[in-house]
Protein backbone atom coordinates (compact mmCIF):
# COMPACT_ATOMS: atom_id res chain seq x y z
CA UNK A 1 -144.50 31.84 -0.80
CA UNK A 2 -147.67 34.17 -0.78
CA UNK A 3 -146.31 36.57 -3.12
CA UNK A 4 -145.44 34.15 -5.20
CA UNK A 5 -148.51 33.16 -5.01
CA UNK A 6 -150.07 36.53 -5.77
CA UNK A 7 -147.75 36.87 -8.80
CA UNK A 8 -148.38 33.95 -10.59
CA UNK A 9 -152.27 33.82 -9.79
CA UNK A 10 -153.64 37.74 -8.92
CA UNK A 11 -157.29 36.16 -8.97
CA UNK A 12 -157.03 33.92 -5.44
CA UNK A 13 -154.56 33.23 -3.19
CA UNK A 14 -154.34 29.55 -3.78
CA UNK A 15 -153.97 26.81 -6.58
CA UNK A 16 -157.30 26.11 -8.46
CA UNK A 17 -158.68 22.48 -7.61
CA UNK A 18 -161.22 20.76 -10.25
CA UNK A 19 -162.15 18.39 -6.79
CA UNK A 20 -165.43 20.56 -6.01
CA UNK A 21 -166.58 20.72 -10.05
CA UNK A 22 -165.88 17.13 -10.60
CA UNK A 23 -167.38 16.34 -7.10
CA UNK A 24 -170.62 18.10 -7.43
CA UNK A 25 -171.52 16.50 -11.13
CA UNK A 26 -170.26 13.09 -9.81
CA UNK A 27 -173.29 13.75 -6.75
CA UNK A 28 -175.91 14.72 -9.76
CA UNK A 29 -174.35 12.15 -12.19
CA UNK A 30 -174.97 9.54 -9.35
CA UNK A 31 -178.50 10.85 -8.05
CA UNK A 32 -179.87 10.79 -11.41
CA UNK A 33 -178.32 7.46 -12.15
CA UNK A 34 -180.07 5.97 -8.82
CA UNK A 35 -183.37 7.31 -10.00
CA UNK A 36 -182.28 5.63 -13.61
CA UNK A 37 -181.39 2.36 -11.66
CA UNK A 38 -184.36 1.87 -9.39
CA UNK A 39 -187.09 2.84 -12.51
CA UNK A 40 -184.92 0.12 -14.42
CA UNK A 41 -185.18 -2.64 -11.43
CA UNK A 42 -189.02 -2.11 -11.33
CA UNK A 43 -189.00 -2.57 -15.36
CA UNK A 44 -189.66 1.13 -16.36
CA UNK A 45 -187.43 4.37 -17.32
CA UNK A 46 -186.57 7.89 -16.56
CA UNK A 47 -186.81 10.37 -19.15
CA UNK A 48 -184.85 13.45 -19.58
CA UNK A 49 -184.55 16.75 -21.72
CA UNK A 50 -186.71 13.87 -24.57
CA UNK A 51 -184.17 11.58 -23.99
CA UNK A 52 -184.73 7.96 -22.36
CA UNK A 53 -182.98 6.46 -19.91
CA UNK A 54 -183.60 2.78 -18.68
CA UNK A 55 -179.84 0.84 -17.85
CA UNK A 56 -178.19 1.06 -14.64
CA UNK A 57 -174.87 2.93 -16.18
CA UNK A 58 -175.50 6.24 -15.67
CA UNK A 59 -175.71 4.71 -11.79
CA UNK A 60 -172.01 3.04 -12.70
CA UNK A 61 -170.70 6.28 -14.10
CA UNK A 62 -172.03 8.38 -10.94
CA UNK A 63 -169.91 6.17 -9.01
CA UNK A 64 -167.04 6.23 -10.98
CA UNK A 65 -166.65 10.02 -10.81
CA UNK A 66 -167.70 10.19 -7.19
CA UNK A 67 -164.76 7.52 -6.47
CA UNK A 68 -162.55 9.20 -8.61
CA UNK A 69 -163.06 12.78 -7.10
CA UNK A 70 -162.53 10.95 -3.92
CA UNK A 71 -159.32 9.55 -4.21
CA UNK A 72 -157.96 12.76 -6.29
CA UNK A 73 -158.72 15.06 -3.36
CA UNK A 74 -157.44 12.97 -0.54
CA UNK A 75 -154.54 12.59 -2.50
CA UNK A 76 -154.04 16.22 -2.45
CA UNK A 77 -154.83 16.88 0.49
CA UNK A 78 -152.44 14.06 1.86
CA UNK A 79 -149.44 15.67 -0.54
CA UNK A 80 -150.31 19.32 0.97
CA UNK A 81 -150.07 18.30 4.36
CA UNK A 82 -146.90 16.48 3.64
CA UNK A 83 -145.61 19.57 2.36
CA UNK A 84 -145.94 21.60 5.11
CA UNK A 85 -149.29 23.44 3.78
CA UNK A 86 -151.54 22.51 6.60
CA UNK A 87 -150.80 25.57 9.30
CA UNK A 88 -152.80 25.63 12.82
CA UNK A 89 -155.32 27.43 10.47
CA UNK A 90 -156.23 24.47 8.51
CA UNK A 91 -155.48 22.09 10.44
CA UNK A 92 -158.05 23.50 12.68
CA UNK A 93 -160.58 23.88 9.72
CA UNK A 94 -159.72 20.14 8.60
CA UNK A 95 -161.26 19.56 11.76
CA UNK A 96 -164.20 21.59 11.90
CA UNK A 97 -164.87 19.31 8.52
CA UNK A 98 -165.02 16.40 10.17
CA UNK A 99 -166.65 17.19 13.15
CA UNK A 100 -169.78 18.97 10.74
CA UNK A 101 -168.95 15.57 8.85
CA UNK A 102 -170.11 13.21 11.95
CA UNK A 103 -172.34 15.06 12.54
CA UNK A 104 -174.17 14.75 9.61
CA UNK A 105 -173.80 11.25 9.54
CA UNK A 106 -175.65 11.48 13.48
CA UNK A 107 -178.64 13.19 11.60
CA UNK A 108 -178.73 10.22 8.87
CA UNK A 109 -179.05 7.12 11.72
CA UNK A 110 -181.92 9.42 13.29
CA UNK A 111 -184.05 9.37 10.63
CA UNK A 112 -183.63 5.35 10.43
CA UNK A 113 -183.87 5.38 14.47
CA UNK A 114 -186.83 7.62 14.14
CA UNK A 115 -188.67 5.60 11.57
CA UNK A 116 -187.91 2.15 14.43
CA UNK A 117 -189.08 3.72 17.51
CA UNK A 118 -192.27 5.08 15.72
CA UNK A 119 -193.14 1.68 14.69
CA UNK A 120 -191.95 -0.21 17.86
CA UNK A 121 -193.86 2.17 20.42
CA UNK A 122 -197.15 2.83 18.66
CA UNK A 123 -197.76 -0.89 17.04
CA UNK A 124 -201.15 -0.27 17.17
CA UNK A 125 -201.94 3.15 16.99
CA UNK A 126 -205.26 3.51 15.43
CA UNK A 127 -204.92 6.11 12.69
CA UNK A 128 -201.89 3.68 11.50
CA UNK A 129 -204.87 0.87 10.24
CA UNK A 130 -202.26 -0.97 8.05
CA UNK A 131 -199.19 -0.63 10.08
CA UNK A 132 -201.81 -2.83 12.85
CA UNK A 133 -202.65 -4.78 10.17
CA UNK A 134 -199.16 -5.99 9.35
CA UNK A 135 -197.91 -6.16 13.09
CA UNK A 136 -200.96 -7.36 14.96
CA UNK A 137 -200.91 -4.17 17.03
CA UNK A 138 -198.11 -5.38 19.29
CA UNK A 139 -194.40 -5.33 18.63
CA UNK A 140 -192.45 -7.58 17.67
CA UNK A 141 -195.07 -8.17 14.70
CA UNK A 142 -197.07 -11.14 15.12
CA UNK A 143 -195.47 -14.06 12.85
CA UNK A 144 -191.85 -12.49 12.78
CA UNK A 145 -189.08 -14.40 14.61
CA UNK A 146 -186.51 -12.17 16.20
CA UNK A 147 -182.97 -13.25 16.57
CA UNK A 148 -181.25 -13.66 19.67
CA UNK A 149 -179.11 -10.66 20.57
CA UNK A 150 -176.86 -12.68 22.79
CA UNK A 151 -175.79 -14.52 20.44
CA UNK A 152 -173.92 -12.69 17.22
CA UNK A 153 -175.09 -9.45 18.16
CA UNK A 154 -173.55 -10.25 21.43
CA UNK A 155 -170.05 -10.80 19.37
CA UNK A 156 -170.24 -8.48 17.02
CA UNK A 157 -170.31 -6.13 19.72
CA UNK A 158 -167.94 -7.29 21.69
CA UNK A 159 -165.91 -7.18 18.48
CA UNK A 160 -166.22 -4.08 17.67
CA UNK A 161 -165.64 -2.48 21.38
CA UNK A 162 -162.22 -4.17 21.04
CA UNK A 163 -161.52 -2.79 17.91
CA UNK A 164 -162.31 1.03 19.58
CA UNK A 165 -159.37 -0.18 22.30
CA UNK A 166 -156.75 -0.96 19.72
CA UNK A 167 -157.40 2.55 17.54
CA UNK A 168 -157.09 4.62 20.56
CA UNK A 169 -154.12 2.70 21.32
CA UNK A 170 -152.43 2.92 17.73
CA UNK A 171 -153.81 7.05 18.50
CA UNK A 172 -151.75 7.00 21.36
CA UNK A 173 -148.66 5.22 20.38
CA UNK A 174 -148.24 7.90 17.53
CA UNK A 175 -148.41 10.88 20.16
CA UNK A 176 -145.74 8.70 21.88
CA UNK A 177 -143.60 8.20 18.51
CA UNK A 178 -143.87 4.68 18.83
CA UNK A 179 -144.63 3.73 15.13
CA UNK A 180 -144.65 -0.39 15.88
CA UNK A 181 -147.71 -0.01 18.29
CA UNK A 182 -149.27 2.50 15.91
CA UNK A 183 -148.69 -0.53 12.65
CA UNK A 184 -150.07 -2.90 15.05
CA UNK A 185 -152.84 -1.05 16.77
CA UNK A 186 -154.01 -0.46 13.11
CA UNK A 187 -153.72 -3.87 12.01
CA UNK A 188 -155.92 -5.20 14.73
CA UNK A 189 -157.92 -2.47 13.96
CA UNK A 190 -158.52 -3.50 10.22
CA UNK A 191 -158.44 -6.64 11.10
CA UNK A 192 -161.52 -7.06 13.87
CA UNK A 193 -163.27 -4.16 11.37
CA UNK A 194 -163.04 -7.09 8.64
CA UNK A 195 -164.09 -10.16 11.33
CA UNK A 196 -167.76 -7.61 12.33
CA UNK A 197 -168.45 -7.31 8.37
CA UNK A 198 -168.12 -11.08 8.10
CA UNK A 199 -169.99 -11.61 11.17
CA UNK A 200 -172.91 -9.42 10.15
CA UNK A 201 -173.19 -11.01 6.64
CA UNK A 202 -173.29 -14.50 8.16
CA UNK A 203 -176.16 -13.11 10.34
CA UNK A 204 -178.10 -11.11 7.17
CA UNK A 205 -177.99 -15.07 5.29
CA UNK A 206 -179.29 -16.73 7.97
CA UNK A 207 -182.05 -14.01 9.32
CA UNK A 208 -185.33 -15.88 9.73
CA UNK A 209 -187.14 -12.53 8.50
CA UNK A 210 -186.26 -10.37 4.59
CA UNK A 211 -186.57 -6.53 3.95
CA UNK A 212 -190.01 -7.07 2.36
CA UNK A 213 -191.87 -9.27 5.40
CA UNK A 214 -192.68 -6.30 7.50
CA UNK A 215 -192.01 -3.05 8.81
CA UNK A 216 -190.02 -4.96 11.26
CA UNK A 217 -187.39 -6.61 8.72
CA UNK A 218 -187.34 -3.03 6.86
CA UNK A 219 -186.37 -0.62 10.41
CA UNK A 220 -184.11 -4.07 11.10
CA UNK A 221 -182.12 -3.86 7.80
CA UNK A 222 -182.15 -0.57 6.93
CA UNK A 223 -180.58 0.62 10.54
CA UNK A 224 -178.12 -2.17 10.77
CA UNK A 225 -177.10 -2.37 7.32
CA UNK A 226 -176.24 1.17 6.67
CA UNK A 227 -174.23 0.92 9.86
CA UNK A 228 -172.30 -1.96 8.29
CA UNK A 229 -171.72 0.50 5.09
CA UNK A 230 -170.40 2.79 7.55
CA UNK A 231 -168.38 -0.34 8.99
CA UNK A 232 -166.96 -0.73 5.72
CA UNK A 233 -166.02 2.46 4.59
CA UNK A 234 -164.66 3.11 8.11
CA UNK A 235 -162.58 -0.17 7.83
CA UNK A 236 -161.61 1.45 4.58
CA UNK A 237 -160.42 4.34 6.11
CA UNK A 238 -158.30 2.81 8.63
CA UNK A 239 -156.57 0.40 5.86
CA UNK A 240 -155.62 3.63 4.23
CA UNK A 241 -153.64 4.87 7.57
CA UNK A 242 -152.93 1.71 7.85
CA UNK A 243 -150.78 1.50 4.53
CA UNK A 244 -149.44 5.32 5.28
CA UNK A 245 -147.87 4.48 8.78
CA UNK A 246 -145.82 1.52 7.33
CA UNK A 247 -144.48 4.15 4.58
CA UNK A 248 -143.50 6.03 7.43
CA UNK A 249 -146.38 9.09 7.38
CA UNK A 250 -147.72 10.52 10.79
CA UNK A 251 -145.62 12.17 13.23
CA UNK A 252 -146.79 12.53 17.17
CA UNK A 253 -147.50 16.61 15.73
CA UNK A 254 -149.07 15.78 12.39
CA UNK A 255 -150.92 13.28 11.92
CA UNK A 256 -154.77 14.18 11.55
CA UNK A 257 -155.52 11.35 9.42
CA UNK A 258 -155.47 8.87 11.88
CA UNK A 259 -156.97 11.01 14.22
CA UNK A 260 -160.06 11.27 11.67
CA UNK A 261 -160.23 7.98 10.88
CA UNK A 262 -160.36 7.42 14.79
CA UNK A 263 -162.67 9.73 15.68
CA UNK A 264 -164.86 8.33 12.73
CA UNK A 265 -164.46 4.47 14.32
CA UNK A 266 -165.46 5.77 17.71
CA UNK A 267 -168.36 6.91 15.91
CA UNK A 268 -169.07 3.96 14.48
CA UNK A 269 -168.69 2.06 17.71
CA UNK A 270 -171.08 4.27 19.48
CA UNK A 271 -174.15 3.72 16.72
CA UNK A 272 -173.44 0.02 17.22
CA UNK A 273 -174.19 0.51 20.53
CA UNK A 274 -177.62 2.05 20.31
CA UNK A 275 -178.34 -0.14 17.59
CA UNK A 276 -177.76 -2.60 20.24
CA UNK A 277 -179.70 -1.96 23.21
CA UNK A 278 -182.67 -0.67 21.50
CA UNK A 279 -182.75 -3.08 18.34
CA UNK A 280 -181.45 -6.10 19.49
CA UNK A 281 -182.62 -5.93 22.70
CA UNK A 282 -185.83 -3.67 23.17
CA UNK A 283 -186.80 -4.58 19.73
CA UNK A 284 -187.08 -7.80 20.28
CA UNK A 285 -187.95 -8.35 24.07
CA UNK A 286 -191.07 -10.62 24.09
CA UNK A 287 -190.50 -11.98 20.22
CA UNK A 288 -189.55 -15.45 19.00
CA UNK A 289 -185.93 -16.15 19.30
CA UNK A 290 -185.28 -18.31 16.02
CA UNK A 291 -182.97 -21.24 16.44
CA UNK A 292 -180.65 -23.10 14.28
C-alpha cells in the first residue's frame, strides 16, 4: 500500500485533500463577511481593494464554504477510518486534535468568564466611572431583575447532567458490543440535548433584562448563549453518531467518533456547571428575582 503510494504520488506519501485550502478561505471568506454584516446592520459598508461592500452575503457565502468544508472532511475522514486507514498512529493524533480542540474552546468561555467576574467583583471600582454609573456600584446593577436560578436554571441543569449519564452509558454499551443501549443511550442523548435548547430559549423570551440594558444582560447573554451554540452544535454532533450507530458504524475497538462527541458533551456539561454556580447563583445573590 505505501509503495503504491510512492509510485503513483513521489511528492508525499498520502492523497492530496482540498479540505485545508477550501477551509482556510471559507475562515477569511466568513471573517470578512462578518465585518461586511455588522458595518451593514449599523447602516454603513466595508470597502476593499476600491471595491464596496455593504449586504450581508459575503457573511452567507463564508458560511456556506465553512459548512461545506465541514461536512467534506468529516466525510473523509469517516470513509478512511472505515477503511482501515486510521492505525494507533492516527488514531492517537485524532485525539491529540480534539483534546487541543477543547481546549481551545476552555480558553474561549474564559474570556466571557473573565469579562463577568471583572464586572461582578469590582462594581464600583473607581477608575471604572461609567461601569458605577450603569450598576450603582454594587452588583447585581441597581434596576436589573435577576431570574431565579432554581427555577429553569435549576432544570436545565438537571437536564443536562442526565443527558452526561446516558452518553457515557451509550460510551459504554459500545465497549460492551451492545449496539441497542448504544441507539438508545444516543437517543436520550439527542433527545434531552434538544429539551435544554428549548428550555433556554423559553428562558431568553421571557428574561426581564436584553443584551443592551447593562453590562449585566451583556456578561448574562454572551456566557450563556454561546454555551447554548455549543449545546447545539454538540447536540449536532451526537445526532450524527446517532444516525451512524443505527447504520451499523462503531465497533467496541473503533469507534472514536462517539468517543469525541462524548468527550465534547462532558465538556459541555461541565461549562454549564460553572455557568451555574457563579452566574445563576453568585451573580445574582442579593438581586430581584422577577416573577411571572
Amino acid at each position: 500500500m505505501a509503495q503504491a503510494h510512492q509510485k503513483n504520488h513521489d511528492y508525499h506519501i498520502i492523497d492530496p485533500s482540498p479540505w485545508p485550502l477550501l477551509s482556510s478561505i471559507g475562515a477569511f471568506v466568513l471573517a470578512i463577511g462578518g465585518i461586511i454584516y455588522m458595518r451593514y446592520l449599523a447602516g454603513g459598508s466595508l470597502q476593499i481593494f476600491g471595491l464596496e461592500f455593504a449586504n450581508p452575503w459575503v457573511f452567507v457565502i463564508g458560511i456556506a464554504i465553512t459548512l461545506y468544508s465541514m461536512y467534506g472532511w468529516w466525510a473523509d475522514t469517516i470513509k478512511e477510518g472505515d477503511e482501515g486507514h486510521h492505525t494507533r498512529v492516527v488514531s492517537l493524533h485524532l485525539r491529540y486534535g480534539m483534546i487541543m480542540f477543547i481546549a481551545s474552546e476552555v480558553m474561549f468561555f474564559v474570556a466571557w468568564f473573565w469579562a463577568f467576574f471583572d464586572a461582578s467583583l469590582f462594581p464600583g471600582e473607581a477608575i471604572q466611572a461609567v461601569r458605577v454609573e450603569h450598576t450603582g456600584g454594587v452588583w447585581p446593577p441597581k434596576g436589573i431583575e435577576v431570574l431565579d436560578p432554581w427555577h429553569l436554571p435549576l432544570y436545565n441543569t438537571i437536564i443536562l447532567l442526565l443527558s452526561g449519564t446516558c452518553v457515557t452509558w451509550a460510551h459504554h454499551a459500545i465497549l460492551h458490543n451492545d449496539r441497542k443501549g448504544l441507539i438508545q443511550g444516543l437517543t436520550l442523548t439527542v433527545l434531552l440535548g434538544v429539551l435544554f435548547s428549548f428550555v433556554q430559549a423559553y428562558e431568553y423570551v421571557h428574561a426581564p433584562f436584553a443584551f443592551k440594558d447593562s453590562i449585566y444582560g451583556a456578561t448574562f447573554f454572551m456566557a450563556t448563549g454561546f454555551h447554548g451554540f455549543h449545546v447545539f452544535v454538540g447536540t449536532v454532533f451526537l445526532l450524527v453518531c446517532l444516525i451512524r450507530a443505527i447504520n451499523g458504524a462503531f465497533t467496541p475497538k473503533q469507534h472514536f467518533g462517539l468517543e469525541a462527541a462524548a468527550w465534547y458533551w462532558h465538556f459541555v456539561d461541565v461549562v454549564w456547571l460553572f455557568l451555574f454556580f457563579s452566574i445563576y447563583i453568585w451573580g445574582s445573590w442579593g438581586g430581584t428575582i422577577a416573577h411571572g
